[in-house]
Protein backbone atom coordinates (compact mmCIF):
# COMPACT_ATOMS: atom_id res chain seq x y z
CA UNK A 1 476.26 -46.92 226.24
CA UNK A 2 474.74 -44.47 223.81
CA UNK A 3 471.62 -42.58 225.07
CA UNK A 4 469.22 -44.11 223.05
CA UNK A 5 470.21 -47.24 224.17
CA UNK A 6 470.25 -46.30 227.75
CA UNK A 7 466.89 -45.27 226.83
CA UNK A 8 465.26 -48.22 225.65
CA UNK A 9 466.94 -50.49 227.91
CA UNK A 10 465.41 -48.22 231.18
CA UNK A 11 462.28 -46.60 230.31
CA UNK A 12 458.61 -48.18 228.83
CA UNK A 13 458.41 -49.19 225.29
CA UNK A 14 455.88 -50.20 222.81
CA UNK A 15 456.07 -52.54 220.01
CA UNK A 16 453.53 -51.63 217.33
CA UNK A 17 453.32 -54.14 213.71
CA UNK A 18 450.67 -52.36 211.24
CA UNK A 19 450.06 -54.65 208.53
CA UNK A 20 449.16 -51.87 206.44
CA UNK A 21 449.21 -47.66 206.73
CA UNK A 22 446.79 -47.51 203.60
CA UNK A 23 443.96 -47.39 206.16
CA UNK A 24 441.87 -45.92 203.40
CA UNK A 25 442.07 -49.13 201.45
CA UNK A 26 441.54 -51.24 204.76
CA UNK A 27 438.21 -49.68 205.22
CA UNK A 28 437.02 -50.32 201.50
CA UNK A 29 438.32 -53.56 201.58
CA UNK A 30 436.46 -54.85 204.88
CA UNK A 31 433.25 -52.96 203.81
CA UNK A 32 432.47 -55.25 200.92
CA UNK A 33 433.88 -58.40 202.14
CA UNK A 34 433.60 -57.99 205.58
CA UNK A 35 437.13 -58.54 206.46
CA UNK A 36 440.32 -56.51 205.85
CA UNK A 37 443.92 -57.28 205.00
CA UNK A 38 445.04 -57.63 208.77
CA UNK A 39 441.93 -60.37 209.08
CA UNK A 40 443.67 -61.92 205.85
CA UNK A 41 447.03 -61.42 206.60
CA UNK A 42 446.46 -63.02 209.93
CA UNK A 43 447.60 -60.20 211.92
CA UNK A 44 445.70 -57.97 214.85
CA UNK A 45 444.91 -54.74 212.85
CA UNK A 46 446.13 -50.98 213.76
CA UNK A 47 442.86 -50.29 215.93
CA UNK A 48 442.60 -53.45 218.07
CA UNK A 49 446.24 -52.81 218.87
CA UNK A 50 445.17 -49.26 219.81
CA UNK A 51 442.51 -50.97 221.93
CA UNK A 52 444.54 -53.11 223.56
CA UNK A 53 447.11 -49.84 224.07
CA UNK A 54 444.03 -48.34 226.11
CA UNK A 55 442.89 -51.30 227.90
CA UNK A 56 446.81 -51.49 229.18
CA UNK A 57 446.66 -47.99 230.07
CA UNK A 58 443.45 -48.27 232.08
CA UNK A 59 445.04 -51.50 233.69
CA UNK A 60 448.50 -49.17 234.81
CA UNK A 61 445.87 -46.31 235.54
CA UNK A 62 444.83 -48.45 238.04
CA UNK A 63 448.25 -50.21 239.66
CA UNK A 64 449.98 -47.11 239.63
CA UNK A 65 447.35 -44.08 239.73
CA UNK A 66 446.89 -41.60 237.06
CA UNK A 67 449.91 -39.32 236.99
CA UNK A 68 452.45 -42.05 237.51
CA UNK A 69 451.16 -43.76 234.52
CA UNK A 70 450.87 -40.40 232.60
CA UNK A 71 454.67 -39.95 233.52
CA UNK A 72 455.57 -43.29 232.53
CA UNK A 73 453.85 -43.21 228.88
CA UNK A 74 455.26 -39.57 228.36
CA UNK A 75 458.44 -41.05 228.54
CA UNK A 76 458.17 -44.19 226.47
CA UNK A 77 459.04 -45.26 223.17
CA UNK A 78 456.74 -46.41 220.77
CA UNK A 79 458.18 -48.16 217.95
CA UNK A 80 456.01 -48.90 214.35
CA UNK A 81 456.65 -51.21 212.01
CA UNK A 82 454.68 -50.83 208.84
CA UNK A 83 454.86 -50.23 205.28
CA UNK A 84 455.88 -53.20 203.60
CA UNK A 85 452.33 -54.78 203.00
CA UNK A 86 451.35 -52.04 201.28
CA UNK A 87 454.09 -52.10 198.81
CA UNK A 88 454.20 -55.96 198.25
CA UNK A 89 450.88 -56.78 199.17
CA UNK A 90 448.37 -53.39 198.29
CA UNK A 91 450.66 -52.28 195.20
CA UNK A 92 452.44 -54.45 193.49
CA UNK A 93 450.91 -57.87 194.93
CA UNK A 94 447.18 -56.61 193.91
CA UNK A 95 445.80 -54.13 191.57
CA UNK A 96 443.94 -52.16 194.48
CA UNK A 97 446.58 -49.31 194.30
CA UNK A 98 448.54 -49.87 191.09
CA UNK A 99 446.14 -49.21 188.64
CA UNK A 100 444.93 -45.49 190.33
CA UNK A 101 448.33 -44.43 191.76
CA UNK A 102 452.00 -44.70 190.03
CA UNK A 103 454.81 -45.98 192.56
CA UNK A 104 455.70 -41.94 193.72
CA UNK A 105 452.10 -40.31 194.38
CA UNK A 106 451.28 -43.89 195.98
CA UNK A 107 454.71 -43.36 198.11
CA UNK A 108 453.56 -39.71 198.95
CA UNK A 109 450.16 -40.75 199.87
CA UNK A 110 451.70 -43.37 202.82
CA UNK A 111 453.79 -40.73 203.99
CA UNK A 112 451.18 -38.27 204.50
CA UNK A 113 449.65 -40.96 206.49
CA UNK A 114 452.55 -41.69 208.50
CA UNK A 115 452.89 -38.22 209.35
CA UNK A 116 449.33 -38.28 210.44
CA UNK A 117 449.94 -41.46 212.67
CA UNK A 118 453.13 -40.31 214.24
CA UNK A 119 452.29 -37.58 217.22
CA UNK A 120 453.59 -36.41 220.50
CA UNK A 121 455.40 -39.84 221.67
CA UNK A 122 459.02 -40.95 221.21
CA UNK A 123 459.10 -42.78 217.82
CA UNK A 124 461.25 -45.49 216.09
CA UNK A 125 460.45 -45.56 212.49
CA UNK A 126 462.26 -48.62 210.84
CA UNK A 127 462.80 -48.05 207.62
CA UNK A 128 461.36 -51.07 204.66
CA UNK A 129 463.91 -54.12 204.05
CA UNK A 130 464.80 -54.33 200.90
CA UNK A 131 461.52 -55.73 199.45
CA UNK A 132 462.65 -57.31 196.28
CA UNK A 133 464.91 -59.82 198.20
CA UNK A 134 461.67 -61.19 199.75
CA UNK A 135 461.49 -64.90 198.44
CA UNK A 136 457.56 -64.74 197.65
CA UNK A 137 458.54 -61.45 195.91
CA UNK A 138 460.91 -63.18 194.20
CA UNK A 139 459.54 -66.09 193.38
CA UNK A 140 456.28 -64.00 191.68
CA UNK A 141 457.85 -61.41 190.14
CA UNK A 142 461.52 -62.29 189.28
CA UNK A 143 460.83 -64.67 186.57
CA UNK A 144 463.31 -67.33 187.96
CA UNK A 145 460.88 -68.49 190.90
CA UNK A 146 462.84 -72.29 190.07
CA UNK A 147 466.25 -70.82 188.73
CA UNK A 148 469.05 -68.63 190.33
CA UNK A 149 466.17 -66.42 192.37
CA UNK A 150 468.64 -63.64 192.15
CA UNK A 151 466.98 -59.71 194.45
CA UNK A 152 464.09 -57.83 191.86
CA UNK A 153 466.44 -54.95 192.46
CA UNK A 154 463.92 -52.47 190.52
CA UNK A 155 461.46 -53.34 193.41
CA UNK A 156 464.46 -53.17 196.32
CA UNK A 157 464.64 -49.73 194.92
CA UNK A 158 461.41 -48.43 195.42
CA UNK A 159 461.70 -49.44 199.01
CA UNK A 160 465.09 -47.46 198.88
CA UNK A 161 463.75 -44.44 197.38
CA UNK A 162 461.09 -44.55 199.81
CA UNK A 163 463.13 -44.94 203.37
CA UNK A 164 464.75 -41.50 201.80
CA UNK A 165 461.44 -40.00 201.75
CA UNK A 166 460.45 -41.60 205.05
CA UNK A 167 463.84 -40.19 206.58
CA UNK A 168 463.31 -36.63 205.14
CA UNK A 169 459.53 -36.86 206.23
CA UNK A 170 460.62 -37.13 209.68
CA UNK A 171 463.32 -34.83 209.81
CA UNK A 172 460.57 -31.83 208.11
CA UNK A 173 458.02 -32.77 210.82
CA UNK A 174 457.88 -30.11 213.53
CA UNK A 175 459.74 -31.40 216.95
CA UNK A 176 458.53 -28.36 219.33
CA UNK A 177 457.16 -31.09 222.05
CA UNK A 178 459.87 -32.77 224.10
CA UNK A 179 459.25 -36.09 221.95
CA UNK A 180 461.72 -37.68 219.44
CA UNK A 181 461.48 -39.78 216.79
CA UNK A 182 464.30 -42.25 215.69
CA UNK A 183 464.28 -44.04 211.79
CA UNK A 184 465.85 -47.87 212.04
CA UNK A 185 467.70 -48.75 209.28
CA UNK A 186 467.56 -52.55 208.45
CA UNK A 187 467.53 -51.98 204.76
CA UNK A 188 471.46 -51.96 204.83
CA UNK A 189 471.75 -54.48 207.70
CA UNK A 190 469.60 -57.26 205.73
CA UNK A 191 470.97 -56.21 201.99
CA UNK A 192 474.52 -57.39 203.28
CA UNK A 193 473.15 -59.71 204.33
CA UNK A 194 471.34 -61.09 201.14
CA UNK A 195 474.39 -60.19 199.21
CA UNK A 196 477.42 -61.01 200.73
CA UNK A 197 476.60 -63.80 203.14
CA UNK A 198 480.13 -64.71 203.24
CA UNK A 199 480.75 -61.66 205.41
CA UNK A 200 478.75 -63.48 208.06
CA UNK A 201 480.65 -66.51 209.19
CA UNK A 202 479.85 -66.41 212.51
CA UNK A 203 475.91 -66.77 211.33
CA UNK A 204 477.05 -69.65 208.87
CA UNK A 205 473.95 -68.61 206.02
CA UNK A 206 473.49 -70.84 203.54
CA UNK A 207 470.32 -69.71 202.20
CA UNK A 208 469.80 -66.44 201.43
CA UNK A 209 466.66 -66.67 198.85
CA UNK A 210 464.38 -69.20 200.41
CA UNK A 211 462.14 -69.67 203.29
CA UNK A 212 462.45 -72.38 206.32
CA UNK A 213 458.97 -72.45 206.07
CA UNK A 214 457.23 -74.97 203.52
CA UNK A 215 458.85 -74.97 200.10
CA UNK A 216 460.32 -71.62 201.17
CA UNK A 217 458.60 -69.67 197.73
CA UNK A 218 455.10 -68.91 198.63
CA UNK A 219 454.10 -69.47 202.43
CA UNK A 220 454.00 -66.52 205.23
CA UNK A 221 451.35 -66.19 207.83
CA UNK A 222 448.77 -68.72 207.70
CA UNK A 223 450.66 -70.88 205.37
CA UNK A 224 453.15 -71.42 208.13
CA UNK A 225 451.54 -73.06 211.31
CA UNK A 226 452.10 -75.81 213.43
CA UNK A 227 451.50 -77.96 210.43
CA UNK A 228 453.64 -76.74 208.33
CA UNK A 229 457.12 -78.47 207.26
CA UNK A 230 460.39 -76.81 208.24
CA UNK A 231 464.03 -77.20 207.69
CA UNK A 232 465.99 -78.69 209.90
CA UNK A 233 468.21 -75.45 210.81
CA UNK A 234 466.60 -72.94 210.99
CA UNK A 235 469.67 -70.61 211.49
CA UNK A 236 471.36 -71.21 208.11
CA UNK A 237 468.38 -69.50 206.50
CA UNK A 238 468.01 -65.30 206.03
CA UNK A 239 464.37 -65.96 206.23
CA UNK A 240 462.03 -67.91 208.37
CA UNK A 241 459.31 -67.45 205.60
CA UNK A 242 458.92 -66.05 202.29
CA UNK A 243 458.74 -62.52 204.10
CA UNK A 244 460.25 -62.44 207.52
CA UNK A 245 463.69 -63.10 208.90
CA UNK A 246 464.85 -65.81 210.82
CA UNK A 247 465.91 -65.14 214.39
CA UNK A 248 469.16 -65.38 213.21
CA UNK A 249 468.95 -62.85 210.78
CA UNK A 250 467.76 -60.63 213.59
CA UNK A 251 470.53 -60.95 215.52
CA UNK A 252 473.50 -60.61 213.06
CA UNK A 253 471.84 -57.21 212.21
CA UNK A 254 471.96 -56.24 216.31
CA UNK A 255 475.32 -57.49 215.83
CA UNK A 256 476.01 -55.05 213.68
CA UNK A 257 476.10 -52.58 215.68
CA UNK A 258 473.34 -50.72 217.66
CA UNK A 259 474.25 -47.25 217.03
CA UNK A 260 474.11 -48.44 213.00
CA UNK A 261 470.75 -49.23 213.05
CA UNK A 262 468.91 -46.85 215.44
CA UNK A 263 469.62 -43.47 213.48
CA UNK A 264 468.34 -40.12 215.65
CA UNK A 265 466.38 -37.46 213.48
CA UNK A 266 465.04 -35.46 216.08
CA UNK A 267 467.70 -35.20 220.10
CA UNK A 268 465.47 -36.84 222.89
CA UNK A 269 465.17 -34.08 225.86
CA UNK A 270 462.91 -35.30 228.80
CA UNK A 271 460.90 -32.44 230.04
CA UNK A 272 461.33 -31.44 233.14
């Protein structure tokens, strides 16, 4: 068993989704309109997770005592997923970002705030999917939202060009705590995925360009509820939605091997 995955598989860990790192935007978005693109997105924004991170710590605080639950946080791993709302929602979905930022100093400006965002903790970073694969990107942007629905690979490589920037980000910040910080690679996983399905038998995909979800194009968060149509097998389908994965998906990329995916930048050492 490799360390890291002795790691997560013994000690705490935290699960974190942002739906967007372009907090700057969030707040001049919910300003005007009182609401933000979490609210609209249907998803529980940066700070109220941070809330609820505190309230949970309080909680432990008080189960465990204050030094056991400082020993027990020092040695967890928090892991972040965010980045690709603001890319298919913030730059190329709307024209909040587009028309005052081209694609790099837009890139540049996310990774200055991850770098802000990402402290003392053990990180995992994972790295964007390939974006242009997304069936609602597709089906908006590809021009063939009814014909072959073949990858926007111009947009897949922005997200590419990015998780290169991410990964030297990372490596550049300064590691002088005991704290290290881990990049997940699912753009390669999911690409092979998209691409050569074939290579996947024991996952059987038969969709690779569609959602479960609806008509499969358009819908993602609150266009997919409980009344929502679905098809019938979910497991023959890449993605649940027009933007997420299917469980399936998931877990021929685990299946891929563990020590593929979690990539180390920085050697986790547990101070003594």
């Amino acid at each position: 068993m490799s360390s890291f995955r002795h790691f997560l598989f013994f000690n705490l860990h935290f699960m974190i989704l942002v739906s967007t790192i372009d907090a700057e935007l969030e707040n001049k978005i919910k300003r005007p309109f009182n609401n933000s693109i979490s609210a609209i997105l249907g998803v529980i924004s940066i700070l109220k997770q941070l809330e609820y991170f505190k309230d949970y710590k309080r909680k432990l605080e008080t189960a465990i005592g204050k030094e056991r639950t400082k020993t027990l946080i020092s040695m967890a791993a928090f892991i972040v997923s965010a980045g690709t709302n603001d890319f298919v929602v913030n730059y190329f979905g709307t024209p909040f970002r587009s028309r005052n930022y081209d694609i790099a100093t837009y890139q540049q400006f996310l990774l200055q705030n991850v770098q802000q965002f990402i402290q003392k903790p053990p990180w995992v970073r994972p790295w964007l999917p390939p974006i242009g694969c997304m069936p609602i990107v597709i089906t908006v942007t590809s021009g063939e939202a009814n014909g072959q629905r073949r990858c926007v690979d111009s947009l897949s490589t922005v997200a590419l060009d990015y998780n290169q920037k991410l990964q030297n980000k990372l490596t550049a910040m300064d590691n002088s705590s005991s704290s290290a910080i881990y990049y997940a690679d699912i753009y390669q996983p999911l690409n092979d995925m998209i691409q050569t399905p074939s290579q996947f038998v024991y996952a059987g995909f038969e969709n690779v360009n569609c959602g479960c979800c609806g008509s499969g194009l358009v819908e993602t968060t609150f266009m997919c509820d409980s009344r929502s149509s679905v098809c019938k097998n979910p497991s023959k389908y890449v993605f649940f939605d027009s933007v997420h994965p299917t469980e399936a998906a998931y877990s021929g990329i685990c299946q891929m091997g563990f020590d593929r995916i979690f990539l180390l930048v920085f050697p986790f050492r547990i101070s003594k």
